[in-house]
C-alpha atoms as a PDB file:
ATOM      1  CA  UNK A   1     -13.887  -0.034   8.114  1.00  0.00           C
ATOM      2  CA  UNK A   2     -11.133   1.296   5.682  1.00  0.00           C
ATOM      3  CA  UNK A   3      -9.794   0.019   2.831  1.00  0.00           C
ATOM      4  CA  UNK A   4      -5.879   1.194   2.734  1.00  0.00           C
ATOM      5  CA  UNK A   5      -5.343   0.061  -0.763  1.00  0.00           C
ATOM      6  CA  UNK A   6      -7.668   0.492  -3.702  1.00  0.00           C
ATOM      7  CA  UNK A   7      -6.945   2.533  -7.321  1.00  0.00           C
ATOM      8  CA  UNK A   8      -8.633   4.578  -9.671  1.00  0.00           C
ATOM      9  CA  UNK A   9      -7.622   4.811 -13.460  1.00  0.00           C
ATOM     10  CA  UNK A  10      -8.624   6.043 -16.623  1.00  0.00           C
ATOM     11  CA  UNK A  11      -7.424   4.317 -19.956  1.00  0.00           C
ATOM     12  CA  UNK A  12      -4.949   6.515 -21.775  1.00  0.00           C
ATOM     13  CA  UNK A  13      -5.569   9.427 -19.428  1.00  0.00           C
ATOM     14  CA  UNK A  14      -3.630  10.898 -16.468  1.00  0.00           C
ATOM     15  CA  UNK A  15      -0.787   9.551 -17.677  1.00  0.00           C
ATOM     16  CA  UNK A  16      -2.229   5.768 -17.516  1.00  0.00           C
ATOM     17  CA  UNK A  17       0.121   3.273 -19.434  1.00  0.00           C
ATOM     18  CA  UNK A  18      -0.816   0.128 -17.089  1.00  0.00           C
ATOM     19  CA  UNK A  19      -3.005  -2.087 -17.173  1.00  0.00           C
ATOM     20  CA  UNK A  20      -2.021  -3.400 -20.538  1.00  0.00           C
ATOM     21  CA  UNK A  21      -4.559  -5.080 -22.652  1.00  0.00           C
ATOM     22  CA  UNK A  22      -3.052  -8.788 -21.913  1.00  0.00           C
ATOM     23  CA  UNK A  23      -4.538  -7.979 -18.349  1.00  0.00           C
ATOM     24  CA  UNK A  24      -8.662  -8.129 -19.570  1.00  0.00           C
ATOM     25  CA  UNK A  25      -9.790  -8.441 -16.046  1.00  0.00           C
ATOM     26  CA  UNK A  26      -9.144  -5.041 -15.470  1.00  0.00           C
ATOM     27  CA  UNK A  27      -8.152  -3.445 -18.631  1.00  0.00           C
ATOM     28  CA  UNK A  28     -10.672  -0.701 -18.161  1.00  0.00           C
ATOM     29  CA  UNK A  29     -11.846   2.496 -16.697  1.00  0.00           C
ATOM     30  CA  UNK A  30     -12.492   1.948 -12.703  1.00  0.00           C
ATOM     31  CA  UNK A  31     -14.086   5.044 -11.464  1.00  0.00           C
ATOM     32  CA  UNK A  32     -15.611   6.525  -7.988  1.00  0.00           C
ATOM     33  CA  UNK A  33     -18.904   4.434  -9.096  1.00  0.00           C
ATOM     34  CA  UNK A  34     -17.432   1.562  -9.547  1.00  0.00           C
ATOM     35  CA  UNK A  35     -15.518   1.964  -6.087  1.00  0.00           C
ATOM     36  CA  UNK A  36     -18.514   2.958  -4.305  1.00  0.00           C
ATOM     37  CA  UNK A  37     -19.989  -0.329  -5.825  1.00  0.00           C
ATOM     38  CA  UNK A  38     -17.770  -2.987  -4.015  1.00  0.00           C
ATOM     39  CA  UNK A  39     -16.974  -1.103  -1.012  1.00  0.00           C
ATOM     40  CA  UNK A  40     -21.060  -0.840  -0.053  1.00  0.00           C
ATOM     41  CA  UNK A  41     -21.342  -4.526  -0.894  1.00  0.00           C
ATOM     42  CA  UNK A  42     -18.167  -5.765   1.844  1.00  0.00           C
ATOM     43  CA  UNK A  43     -19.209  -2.870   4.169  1.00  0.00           C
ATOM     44  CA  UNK A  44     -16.349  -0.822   3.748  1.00  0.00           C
ATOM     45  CA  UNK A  45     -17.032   3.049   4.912  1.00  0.00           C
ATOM     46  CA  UNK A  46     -13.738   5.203   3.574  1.00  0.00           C
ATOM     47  CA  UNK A  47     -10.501   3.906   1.149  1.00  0.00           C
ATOM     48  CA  UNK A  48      -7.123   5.315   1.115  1.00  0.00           C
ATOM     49  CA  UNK A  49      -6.614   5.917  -3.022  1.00  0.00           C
ATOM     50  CA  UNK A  50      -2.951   4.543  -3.963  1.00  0.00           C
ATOM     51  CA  UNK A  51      -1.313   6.098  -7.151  1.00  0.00           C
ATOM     52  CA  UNK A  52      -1.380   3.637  -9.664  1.00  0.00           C
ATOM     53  CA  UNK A  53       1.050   5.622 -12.577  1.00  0.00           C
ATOM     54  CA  UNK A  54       4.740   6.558 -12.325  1.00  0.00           C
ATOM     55  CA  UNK A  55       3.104   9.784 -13.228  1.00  0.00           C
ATOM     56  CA  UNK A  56       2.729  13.722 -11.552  1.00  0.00           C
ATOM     57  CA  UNK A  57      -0.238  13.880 -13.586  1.00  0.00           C
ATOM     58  CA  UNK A  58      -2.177  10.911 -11.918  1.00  0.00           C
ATOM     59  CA  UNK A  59      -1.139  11.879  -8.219  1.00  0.00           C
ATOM     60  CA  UNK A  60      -2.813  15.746  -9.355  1.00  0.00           C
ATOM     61  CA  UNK A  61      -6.126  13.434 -10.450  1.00  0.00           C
ATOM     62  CA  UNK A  62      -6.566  11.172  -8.061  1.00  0.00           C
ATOM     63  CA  UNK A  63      -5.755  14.294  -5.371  1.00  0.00           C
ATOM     64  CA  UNK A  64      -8.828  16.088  -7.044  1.00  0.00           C
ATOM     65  CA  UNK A  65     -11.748  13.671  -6.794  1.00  0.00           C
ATOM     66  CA  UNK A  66     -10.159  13.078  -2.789  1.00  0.00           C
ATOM     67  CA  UNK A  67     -12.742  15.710  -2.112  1.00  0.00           C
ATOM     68  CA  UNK A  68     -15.593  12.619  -2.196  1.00  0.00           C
ATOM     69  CA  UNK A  69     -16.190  11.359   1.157  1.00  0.00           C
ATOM     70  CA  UNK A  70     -15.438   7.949   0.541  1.00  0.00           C
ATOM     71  CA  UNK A  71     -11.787   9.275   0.287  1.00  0.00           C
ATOM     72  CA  UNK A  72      -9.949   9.274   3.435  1.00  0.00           C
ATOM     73  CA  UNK A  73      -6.960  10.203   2.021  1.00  0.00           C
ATOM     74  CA  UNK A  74      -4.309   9.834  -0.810  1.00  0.00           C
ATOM     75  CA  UNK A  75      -0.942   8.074  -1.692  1.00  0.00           C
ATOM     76  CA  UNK A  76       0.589   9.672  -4.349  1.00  0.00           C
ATOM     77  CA  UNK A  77       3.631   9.596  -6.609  1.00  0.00           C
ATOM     78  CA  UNK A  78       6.929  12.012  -6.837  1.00  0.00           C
ATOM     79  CA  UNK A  79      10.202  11.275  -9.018  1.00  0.00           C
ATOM     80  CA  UNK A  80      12.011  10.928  -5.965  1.00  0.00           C
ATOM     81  CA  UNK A  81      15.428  11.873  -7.459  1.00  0.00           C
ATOM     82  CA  UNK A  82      14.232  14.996  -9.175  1.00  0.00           C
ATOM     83  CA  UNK A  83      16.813  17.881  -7.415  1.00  0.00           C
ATOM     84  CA  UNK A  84      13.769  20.112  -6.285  1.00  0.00           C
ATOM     85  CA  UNK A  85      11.997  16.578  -4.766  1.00  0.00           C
ATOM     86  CA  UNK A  86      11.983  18.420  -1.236  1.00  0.00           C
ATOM     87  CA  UNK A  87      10.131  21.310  -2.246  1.00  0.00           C
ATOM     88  CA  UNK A  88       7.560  18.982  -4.774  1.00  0.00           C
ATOM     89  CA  UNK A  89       6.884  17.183  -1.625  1.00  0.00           C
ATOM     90  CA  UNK A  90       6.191  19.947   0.013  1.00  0.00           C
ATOM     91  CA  UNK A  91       3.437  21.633  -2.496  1.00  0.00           C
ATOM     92  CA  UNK A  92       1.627  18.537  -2.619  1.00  0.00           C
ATOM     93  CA  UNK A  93       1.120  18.229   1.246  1.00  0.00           C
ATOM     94  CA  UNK A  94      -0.097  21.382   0.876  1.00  0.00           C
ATOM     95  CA  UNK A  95      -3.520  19.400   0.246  1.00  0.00           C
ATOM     96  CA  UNK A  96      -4.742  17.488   3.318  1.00  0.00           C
ATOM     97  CA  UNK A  97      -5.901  14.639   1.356  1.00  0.00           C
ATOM     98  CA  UNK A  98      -2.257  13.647   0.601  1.00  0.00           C
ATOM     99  CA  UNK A  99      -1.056  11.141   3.737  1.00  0.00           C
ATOM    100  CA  UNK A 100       1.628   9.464   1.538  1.00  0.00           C
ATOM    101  CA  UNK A 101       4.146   8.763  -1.275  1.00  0.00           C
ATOM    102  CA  UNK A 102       5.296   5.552  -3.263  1.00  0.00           C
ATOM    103  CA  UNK A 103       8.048   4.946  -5.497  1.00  0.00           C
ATOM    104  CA  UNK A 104       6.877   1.496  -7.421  1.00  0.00           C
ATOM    105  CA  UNK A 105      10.373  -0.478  -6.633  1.00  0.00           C
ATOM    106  CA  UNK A 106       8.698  -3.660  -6.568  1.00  0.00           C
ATOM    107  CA  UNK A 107      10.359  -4.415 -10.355  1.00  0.00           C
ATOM    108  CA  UNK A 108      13.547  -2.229  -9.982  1.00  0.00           C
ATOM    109  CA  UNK A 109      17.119  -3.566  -8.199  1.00  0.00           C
ATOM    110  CA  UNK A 110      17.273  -4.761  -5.099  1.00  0.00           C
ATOM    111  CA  UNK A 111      19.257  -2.351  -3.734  1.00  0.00           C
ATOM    112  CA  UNK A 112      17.178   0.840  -4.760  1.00  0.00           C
ATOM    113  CA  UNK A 113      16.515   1.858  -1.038  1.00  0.00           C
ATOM    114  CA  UNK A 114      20.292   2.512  -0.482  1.00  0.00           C
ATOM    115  CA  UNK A 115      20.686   5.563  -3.061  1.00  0.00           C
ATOM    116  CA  UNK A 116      21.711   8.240  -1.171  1.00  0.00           C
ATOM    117  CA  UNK A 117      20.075  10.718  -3.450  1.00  0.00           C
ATOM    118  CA  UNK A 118      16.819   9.713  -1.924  1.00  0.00           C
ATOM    119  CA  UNK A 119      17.705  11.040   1.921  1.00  0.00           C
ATOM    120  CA  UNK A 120      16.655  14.954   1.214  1.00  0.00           C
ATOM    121  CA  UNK A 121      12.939  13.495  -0.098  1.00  0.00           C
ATOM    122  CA  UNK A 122      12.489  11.286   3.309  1.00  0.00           C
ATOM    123  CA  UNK A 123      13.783  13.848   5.260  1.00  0.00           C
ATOM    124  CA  UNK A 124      11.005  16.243   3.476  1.00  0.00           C
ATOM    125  CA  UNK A 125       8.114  13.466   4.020  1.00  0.00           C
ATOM    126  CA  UNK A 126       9.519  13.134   7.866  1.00  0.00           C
ATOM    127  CA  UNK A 127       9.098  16.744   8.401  1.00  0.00           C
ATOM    128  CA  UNK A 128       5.519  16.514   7.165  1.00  0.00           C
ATOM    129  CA  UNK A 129       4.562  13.347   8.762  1.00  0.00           C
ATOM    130  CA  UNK A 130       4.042  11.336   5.303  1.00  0.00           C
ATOM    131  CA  UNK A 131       4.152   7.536   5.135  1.00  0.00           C
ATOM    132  CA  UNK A 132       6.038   6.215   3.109  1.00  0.00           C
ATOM    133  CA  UNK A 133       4.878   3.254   1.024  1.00  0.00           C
ATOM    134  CA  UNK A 134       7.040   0.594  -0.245  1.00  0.00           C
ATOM    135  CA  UNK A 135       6.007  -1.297  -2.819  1.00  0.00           C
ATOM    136  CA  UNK A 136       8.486  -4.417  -3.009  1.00  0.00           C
ATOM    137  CA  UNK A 137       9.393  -8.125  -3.425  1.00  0.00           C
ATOM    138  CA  UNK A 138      11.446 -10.154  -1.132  1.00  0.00           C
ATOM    139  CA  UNK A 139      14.616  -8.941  -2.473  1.00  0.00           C
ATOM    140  CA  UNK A 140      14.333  -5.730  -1.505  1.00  0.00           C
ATOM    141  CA  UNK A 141      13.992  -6.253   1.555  1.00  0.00           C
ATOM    142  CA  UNK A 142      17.426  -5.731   3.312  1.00  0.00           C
ATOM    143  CA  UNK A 143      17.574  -2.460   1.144  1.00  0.00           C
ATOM    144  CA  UNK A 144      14.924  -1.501   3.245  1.00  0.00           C
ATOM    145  CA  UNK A 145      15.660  -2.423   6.163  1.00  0.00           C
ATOM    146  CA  UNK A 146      18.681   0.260   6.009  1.00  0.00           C
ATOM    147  CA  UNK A 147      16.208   2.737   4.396  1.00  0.00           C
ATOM    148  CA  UNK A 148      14.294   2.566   7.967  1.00  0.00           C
ATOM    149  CA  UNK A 149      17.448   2.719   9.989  1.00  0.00           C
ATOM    150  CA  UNK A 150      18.509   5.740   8.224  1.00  0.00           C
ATOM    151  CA  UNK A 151      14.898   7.565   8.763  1.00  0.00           C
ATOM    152  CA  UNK A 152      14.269   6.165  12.088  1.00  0.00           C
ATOM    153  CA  UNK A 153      11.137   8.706  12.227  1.00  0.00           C
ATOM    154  CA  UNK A 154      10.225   7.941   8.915  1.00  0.00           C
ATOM    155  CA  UNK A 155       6.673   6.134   9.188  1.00  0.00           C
ATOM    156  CA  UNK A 156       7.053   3.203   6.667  1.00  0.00           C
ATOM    157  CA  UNK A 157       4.112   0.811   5.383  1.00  0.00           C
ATOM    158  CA  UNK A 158       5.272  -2.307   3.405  1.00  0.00           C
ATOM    159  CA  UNK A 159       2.521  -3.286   0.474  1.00  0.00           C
ATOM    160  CA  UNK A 160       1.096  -6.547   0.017  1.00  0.00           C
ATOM    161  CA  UNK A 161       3.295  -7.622   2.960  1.00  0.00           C
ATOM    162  CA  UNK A 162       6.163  -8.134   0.193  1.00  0.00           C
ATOM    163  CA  UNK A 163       4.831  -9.945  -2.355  1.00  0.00           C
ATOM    164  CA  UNK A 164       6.209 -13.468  -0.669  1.00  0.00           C
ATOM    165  CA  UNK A 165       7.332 -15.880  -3.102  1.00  0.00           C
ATOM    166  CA  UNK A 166       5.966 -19.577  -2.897  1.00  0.00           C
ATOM    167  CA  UNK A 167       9.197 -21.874  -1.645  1.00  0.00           C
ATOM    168  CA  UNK A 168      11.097 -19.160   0.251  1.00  0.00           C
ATOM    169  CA  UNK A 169       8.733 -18.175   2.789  1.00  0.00           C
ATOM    170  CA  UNK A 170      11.283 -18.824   5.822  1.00  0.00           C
ATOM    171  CA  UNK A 171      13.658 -16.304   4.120  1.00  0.00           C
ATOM    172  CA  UNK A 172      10.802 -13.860   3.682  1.00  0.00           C
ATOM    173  CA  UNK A 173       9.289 -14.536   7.092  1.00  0.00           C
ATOM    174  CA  UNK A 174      13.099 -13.993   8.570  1.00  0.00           C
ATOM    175  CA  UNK A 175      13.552 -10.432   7.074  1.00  0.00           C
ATOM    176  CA  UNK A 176       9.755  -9.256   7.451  1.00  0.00           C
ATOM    177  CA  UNK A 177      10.551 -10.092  11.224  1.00  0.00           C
ATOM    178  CA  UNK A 178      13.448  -8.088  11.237  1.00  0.00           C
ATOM    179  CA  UNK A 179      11.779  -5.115  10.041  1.00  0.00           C
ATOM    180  CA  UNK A 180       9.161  -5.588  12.258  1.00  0.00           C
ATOM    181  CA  UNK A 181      11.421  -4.715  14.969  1.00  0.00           C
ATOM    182  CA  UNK A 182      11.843  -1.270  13.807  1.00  0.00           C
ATOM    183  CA  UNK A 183       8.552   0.431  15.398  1.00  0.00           C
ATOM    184  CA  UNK A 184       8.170   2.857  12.420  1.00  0.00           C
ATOM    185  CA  UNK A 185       7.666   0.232  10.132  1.00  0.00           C
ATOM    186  CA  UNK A 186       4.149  -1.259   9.869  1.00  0.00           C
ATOM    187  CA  UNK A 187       2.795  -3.461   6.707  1.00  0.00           C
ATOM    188  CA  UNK A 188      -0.529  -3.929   5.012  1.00  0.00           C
ATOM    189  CA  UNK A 189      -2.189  -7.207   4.350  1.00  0.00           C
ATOM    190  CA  UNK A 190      -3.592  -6.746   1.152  1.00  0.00           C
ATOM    191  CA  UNK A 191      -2.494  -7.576  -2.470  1.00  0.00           C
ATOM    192  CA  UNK A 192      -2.003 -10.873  -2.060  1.00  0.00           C
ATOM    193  CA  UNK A 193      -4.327 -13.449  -3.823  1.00  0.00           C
ATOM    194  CA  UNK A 194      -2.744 -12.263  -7.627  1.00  0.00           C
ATOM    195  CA  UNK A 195       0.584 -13.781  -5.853  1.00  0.00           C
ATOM    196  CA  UNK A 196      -1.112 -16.718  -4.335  1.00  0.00           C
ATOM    197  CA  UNK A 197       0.303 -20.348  -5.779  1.00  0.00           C
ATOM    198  CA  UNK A 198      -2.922 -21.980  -7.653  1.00  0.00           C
ATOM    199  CA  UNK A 199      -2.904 -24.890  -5.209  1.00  0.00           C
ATOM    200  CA  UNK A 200      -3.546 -24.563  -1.850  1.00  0.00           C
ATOM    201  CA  UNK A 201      -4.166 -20.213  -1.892  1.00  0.00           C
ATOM    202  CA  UNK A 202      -6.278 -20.695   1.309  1.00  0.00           C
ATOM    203  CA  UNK A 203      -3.620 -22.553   3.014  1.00  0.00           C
ATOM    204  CA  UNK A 204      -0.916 -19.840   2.104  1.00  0.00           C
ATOM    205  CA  UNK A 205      -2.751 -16.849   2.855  1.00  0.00           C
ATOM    206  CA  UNK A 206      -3.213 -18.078   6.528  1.00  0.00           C
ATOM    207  CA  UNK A 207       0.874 -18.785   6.449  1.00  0.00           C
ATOM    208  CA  UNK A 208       1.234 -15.975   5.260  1.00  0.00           C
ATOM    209  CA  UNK A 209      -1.190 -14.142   7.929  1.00  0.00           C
ATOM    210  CA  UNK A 210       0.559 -16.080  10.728  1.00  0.00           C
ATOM    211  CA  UNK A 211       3.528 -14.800   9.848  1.00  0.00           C
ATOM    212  CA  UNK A 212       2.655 -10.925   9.352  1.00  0.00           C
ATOM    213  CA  UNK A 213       0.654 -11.434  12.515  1.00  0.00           C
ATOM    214  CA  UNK A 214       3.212 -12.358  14.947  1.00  0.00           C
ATOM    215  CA  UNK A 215       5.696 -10.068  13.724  1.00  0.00           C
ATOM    216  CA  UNK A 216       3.874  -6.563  13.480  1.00  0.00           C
ATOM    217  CA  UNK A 217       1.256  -7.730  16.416  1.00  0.00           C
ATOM    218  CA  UNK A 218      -1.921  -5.861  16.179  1.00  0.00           C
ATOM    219  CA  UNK A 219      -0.757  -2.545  15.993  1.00  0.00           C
ATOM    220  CA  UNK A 220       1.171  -2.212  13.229  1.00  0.00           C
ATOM    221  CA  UNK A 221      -1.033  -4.449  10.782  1.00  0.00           C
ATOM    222  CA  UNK A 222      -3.567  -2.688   8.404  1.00  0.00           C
ATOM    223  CA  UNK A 223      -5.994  -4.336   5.970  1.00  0.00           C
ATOM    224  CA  UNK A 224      -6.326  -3.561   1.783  1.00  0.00           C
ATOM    225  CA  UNK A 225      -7.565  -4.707  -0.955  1.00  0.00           C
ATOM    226  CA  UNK A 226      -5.292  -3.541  -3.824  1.00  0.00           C
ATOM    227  CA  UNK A 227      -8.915  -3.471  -5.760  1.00  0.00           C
ATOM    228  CA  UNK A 228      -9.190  -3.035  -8.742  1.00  0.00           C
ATOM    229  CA  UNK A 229      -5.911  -5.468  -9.410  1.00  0.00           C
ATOM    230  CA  UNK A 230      -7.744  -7.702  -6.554  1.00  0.00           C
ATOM    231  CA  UNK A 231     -10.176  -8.330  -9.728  1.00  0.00           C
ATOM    232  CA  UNK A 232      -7.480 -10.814 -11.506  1.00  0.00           C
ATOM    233  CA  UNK A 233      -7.767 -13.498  -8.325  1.00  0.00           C
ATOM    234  CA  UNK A 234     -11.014 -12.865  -6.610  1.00  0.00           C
ATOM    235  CA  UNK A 235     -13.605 -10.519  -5.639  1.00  0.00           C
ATOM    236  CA  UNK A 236     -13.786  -7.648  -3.189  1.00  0.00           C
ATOM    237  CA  UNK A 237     -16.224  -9.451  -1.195  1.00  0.00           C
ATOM    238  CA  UNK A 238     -14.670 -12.765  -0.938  1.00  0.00           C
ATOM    239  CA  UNK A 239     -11.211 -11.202  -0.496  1.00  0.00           C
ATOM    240  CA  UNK A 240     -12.900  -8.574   2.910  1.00  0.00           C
ATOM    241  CA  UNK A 241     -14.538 -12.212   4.277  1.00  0.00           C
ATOM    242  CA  UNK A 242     -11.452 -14.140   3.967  1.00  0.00           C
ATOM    243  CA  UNK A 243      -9.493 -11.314   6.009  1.00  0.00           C
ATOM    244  CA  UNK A 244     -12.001 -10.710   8.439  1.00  0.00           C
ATOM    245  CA  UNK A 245     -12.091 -14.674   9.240  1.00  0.00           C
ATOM    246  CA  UNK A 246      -8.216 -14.380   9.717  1.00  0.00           C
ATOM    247  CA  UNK A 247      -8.106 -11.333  12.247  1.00  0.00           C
ATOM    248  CA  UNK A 248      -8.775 -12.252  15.959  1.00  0.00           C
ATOM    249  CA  UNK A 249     -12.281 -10.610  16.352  1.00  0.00           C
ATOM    250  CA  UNK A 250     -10.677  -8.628  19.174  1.00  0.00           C
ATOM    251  CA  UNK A 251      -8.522  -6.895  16.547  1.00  0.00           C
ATOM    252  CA  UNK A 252     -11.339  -6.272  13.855  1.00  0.00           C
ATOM    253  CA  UNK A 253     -11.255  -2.170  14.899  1.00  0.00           C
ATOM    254  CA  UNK A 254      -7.612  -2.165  15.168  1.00  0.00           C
ATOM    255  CA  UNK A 255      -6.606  -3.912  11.610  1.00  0.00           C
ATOM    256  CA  UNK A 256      -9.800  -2.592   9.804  1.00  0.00           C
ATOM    257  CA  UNK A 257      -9.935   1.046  10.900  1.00  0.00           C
ATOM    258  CA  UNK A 258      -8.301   2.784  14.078  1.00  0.00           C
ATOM    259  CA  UNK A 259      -4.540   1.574  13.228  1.00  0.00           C
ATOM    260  CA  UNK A 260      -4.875   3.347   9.472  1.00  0.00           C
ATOM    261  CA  UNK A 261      -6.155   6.321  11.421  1.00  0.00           C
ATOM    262  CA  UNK A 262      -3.336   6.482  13.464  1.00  0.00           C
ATOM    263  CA  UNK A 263      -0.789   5.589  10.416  1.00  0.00           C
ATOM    264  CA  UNK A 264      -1.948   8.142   8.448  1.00  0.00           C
ATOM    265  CA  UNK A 265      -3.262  10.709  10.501  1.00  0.00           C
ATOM    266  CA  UNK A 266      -6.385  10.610   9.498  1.00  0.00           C
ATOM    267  CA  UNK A 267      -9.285  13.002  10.797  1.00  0.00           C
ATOM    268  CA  UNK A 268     -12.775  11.689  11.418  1.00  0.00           C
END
């Protein structure tokens, strides 16, 4: 079983500015032990570690404890519009471990995707089989959408299935299955109990499951936990059972391991 979403930090180091202190939950250091902690509890065998800082300093961390088994690989961070982005790209895949890169977009505008000064980067991350992540809200979605028309070879995993907001799901459920017709565009379910309404959260995950489920089938749907954030709305435990009820037990290997192998190129 692998987790495709979970993040280290350290509290004023690597370049760490978030969490802030208004977010107690999880305003503290989260390290290997702690990971190794929840993950043996739900059963979980390897993580993919997500960058979690708009930072080169954190992707060079969290790249040098991926040497710890529990590690199968990395998503890390590059200032996409730097003017040697190509060649940054390409030192960092120089380690194994890396199988990704993320811009955080999820706050910027909604157009973001459709700067053309991002094309040399994707071409870069094409050329060395990287997935790129993209971390977004329902607004960004169109933006995307072009994004993966412009890379067509460009593998692409949506976070947290986009962050759907409560009272436009139809919207939401209309552009996710538009995407979904792209076949290098997959999605993670994970990160989604901190955006759950307080009423009824069991009753919108599994809308919200439906939805991802028909759309990107059972090939192109991966599990996470976004753990340690998770911590704000639930527990690593809780949040693994809850997914595992929702995936057809036919599709347990596929969601919760083999399909992340194949995303991300994983060995072993």
């Amino acid at each position: 079983m692998i987790d495709t979403h979970v993040h280290l930090w350290r509290l004023g180091q690597n370049g760490c500015t978030w969490p802030t202190p208004d977010l107690a939950p999880i305003h503290r250091d989260f390290t290997l032990d702690d990971l190794r902690e929840v993950t043996r509890a739900a059963g979980v065998d390897r993580v993919v570690l997500v960058q979690s800082q708009e930072a080169d300093i954190d992707t060079a961390w969290i790249l040098s404890i991926a040497r710890d088994p529990l590690i199968a690989g990395v998503v890390g961070w590059v200032d996409f519009f730097r003017a040697d982005a190509p060649a940054a790209i390409g030192a960092l895949a120089k380690n194994p471990r890396l199988r990704g890169l993320r811009p955080m977009v999820q706050d910027r505008e909604a157009d973001w995707y459709d700067a053309p000064g991002l094309d040399p980067a994707l071409a870069a991350m094409t050329e060395l089989q990287l997935v790129f992540e993209a971390l977004v809200r329902p607004r960004h979605l169109s933006s995307l959408l072009r994004l993966a028309q412009r890379h067509p070879d460009l593998a692409i995993l949506i976070n947290h299935g986009a962050k759907p907001v409560a009272g436009d799901v139809d919207s939401w459920a209309e552009q996710m299955e538009i995407l979904a017709g792209l076949p290098n565009v997959s999605c993670k379910f994970s990160g989604l109990l901190t955006e759950l309404p307080a009423e009824g959260p069991a009753e919108a995950l599994a809308a919200i499951f439906d939805h991802l489920w028909n759309a990107f089938g059972a090939e192109r749907l991966v599990w996470g936990s976004d753990w340690p954030v998770l911590e704000l709305a639930g527990t690593y435990v809780d949040w693994a059972d809850q997914c595992r009820k929702l995936v057809p037990i036919a599709h347990h290997e596929g969601v919760f391991e083999t399909n992340a192998h194949r995303i991300y190129g994983i060995q072993g």
